[in-house]
C-alpha atoms as a PDB file:
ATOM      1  CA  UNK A   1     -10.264 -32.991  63.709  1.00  0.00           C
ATOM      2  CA  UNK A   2      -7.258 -31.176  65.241  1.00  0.00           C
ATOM      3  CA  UNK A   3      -6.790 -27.892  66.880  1.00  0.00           C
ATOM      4  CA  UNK A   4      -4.158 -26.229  65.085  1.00  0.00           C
ATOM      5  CA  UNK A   5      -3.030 -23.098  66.883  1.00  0.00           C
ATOM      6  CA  UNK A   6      -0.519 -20.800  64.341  1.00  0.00           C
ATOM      7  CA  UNK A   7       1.534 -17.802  66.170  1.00  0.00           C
ATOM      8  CA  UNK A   8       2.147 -14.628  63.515  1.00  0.00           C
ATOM      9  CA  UNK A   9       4.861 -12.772  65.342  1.00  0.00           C
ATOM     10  CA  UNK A  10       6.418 -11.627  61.792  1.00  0.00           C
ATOM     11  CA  UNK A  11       4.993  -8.149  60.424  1.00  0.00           C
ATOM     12  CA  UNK A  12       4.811  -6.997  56.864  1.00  0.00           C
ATOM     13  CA  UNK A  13       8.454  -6.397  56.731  1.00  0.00           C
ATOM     14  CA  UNK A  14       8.467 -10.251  55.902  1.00  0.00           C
ATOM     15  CA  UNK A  15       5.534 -10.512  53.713  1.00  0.00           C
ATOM     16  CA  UNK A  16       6.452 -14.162  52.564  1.00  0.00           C
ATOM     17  CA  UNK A  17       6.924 -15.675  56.415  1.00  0.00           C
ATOM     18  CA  UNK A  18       3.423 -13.460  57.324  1.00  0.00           C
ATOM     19  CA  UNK A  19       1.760 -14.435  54.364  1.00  0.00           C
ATOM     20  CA  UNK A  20       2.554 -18.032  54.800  1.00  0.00           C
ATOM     21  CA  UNK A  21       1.817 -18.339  58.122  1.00  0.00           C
ATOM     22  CA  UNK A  22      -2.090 -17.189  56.991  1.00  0.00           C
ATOM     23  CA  UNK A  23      -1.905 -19.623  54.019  1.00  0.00           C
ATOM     24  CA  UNK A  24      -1.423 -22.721  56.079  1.00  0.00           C
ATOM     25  CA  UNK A  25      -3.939 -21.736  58.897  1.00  0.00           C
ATOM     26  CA  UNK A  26      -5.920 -21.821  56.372  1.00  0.00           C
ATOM     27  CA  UNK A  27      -5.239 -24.698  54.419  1.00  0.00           C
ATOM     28  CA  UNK A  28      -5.740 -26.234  58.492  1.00  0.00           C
ATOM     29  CA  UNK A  29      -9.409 -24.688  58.099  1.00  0.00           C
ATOM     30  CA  UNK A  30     -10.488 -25.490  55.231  1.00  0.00           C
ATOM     31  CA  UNK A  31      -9.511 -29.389  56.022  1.00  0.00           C
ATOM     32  CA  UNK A  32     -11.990 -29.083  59.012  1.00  0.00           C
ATOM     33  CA  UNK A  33      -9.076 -28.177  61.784  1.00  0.00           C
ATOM     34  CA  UNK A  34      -9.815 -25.978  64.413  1.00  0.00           C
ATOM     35  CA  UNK A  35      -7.561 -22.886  64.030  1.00  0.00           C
ATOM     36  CA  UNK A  36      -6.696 -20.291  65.870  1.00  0.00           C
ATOM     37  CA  UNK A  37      -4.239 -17.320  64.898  1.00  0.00           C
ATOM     38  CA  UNK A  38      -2.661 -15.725  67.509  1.00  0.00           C
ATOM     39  CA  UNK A  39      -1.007 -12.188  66.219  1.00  0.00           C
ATOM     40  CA  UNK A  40       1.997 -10.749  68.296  1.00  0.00           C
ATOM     41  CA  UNK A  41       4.884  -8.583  68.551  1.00  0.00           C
ATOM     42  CA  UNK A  42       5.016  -7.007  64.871  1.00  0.00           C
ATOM     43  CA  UNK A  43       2.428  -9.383  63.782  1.00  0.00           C
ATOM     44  CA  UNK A  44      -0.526  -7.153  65.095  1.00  0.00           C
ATOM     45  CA  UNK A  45       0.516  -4.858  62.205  1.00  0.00           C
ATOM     46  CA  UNK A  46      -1.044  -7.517  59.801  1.00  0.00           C
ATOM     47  CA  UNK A  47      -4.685  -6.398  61.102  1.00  0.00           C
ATOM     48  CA  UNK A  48      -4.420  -2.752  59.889  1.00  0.00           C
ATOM     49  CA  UNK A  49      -6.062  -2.561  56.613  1.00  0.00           C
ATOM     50  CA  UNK A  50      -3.267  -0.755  55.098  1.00  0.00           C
ATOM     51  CA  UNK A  51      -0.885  -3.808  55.136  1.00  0.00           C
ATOM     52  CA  UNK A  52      -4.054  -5.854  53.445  1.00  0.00           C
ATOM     53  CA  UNK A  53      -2.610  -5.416  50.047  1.00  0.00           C
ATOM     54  CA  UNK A  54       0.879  -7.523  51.282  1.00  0.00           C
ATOM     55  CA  UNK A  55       1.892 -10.099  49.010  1.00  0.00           C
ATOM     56  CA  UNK A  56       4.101 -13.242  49.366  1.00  0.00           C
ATOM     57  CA  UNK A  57       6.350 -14.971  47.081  1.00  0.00           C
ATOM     58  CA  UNK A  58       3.507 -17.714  45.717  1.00  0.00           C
ATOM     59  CA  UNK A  59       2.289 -17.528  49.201  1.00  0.00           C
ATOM     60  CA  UNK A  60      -0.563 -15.127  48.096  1.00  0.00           C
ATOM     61  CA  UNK A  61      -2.361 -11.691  49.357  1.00  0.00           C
ATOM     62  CA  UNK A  62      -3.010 -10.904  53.080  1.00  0.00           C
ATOM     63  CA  UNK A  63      -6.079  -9.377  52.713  1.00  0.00           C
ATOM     64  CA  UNK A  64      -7.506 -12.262  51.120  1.00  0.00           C
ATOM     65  CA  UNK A  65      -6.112 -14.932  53.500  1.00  0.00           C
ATOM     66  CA  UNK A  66      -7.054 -13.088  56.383  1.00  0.00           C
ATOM     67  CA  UNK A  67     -11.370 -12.787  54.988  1.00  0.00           C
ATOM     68  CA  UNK A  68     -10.879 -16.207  53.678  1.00  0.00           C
ATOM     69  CA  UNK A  69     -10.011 -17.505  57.187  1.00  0.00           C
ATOM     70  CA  UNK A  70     -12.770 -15.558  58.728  1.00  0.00           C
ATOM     71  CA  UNK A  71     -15.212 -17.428  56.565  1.00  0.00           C
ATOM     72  CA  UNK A  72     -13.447 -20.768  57.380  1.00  0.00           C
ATOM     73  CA  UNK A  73     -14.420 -19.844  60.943  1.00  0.00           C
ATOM     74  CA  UNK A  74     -10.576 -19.495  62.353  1.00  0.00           C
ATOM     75  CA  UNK A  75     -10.569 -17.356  65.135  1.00  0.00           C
ATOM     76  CA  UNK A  76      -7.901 -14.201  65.915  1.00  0.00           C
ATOM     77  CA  UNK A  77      -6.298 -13.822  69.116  1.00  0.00           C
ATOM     78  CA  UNK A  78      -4.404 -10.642  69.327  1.00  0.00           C
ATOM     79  CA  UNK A  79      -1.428  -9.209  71.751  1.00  0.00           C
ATOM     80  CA  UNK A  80      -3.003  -6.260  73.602  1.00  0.00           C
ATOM     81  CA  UNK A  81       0.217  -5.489  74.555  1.00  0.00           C
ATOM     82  CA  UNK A  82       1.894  -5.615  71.419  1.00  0.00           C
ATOM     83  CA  UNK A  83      -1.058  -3.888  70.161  1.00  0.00           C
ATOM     84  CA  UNK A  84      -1.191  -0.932  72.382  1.00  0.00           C
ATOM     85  CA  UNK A  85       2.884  -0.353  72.260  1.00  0.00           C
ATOM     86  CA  UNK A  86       2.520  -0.295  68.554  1.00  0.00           C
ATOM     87  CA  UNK A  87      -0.423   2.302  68.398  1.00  0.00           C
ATOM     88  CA  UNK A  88      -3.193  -0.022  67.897  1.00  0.00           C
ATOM     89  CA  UNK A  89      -6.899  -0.014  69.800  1.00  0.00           C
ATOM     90  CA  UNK A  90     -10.237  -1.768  69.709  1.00  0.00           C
ATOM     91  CA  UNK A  91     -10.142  -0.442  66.282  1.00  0.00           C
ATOM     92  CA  UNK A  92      -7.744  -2.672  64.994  1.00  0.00           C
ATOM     93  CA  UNK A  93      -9.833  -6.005  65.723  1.00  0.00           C
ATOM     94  CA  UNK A  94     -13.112  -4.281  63.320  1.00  0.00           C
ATOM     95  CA  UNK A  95     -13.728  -6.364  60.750  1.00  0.00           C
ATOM     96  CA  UNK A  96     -12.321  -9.389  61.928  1.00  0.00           C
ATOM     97  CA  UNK A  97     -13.060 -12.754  64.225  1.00  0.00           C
ATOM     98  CA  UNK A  98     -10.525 -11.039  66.531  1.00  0.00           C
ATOM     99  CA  UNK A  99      -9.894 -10.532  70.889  1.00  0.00           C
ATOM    100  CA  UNK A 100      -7.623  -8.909  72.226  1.00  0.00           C
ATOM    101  CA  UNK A 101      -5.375 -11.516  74.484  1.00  0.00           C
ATOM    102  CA  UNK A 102      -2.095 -11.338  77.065  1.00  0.00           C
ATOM    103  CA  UNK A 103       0.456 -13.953  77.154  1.00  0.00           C
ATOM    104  CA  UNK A 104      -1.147 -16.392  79.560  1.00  0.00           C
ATOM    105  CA  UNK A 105      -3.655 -17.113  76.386  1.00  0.00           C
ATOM    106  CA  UNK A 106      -1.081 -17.739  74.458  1.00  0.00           C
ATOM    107  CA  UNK A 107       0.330 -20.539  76.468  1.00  0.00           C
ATOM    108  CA  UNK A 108      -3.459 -21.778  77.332  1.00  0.00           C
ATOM    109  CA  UNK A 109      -3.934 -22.224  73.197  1.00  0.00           C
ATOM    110  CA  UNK A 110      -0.525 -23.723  72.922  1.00  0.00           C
ATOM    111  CA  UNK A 111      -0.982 -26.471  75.584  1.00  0.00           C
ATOM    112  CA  UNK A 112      -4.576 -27.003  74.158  1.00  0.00           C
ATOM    113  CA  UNK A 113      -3.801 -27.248  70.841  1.00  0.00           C
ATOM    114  CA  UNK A 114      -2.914 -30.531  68.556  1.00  0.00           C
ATOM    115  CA  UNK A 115      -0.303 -28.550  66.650  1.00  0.00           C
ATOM    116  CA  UNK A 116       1.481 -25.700  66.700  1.00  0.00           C
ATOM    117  CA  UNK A 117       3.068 -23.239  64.669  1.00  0.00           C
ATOM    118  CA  UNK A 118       5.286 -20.095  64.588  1.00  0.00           C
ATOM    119  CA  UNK A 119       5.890 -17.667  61.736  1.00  0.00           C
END
């Protein structure tokens, strides 16, 4: 199978791009793919559990996406530095298949991955 790797960079001020971005990572997973989300800029935000209730457009809940992908066995890469300048800590990654990561992961998953893709 592939190695999909899908960049969240959108936060829940654009629930339908954030939400989508979580529904096709894992559609990826559930084929079999090997996915990896990597959350930055105002992306982190979609950790908290207060922005688990965000809904797309027929693109479906966060909350759900983001356990559903867990179980699929997708793993979460997250921008400490995004992170920190937003507020976040280690608390932020409970609950979830989640690392904290800098940049130079980012471009190691992009060059190692099958497929790519930004939202």
């Amino acid at each position: 199978m592939s190695r999909f790797l899908v960049h969240i960079h959108t936060g829940p001020e654009g629930p339908n791009k954030a939400t989508l971005g979580c529904l096709v990572a894992l559609e990826a997973a559930r084929k079999g793919h090997d996915v990896t989300l990597f959350f930055a800029a105002d992306g982190v935000h979609l950790l908290s559990p207060q922005h688990a209730g965000i809904e797309g457009q027929g693109t479906g809940r966060l909350g759900e996406h983001l356990v559903a992908l867990a179980e699929a066995g997708a793993r979460f890469r997250v921008s400490g530095m995004s992170a920190k300048a937003r507020g976040y800590d280690e608390a932020l990654l409970e609950g979830h298949p989640a690392a904290f990561a800098m940049p130079d992961a980012l471009i190691d998953l992009a060059d190692a991955a099958d497929t790519v893709l930004c939202y």
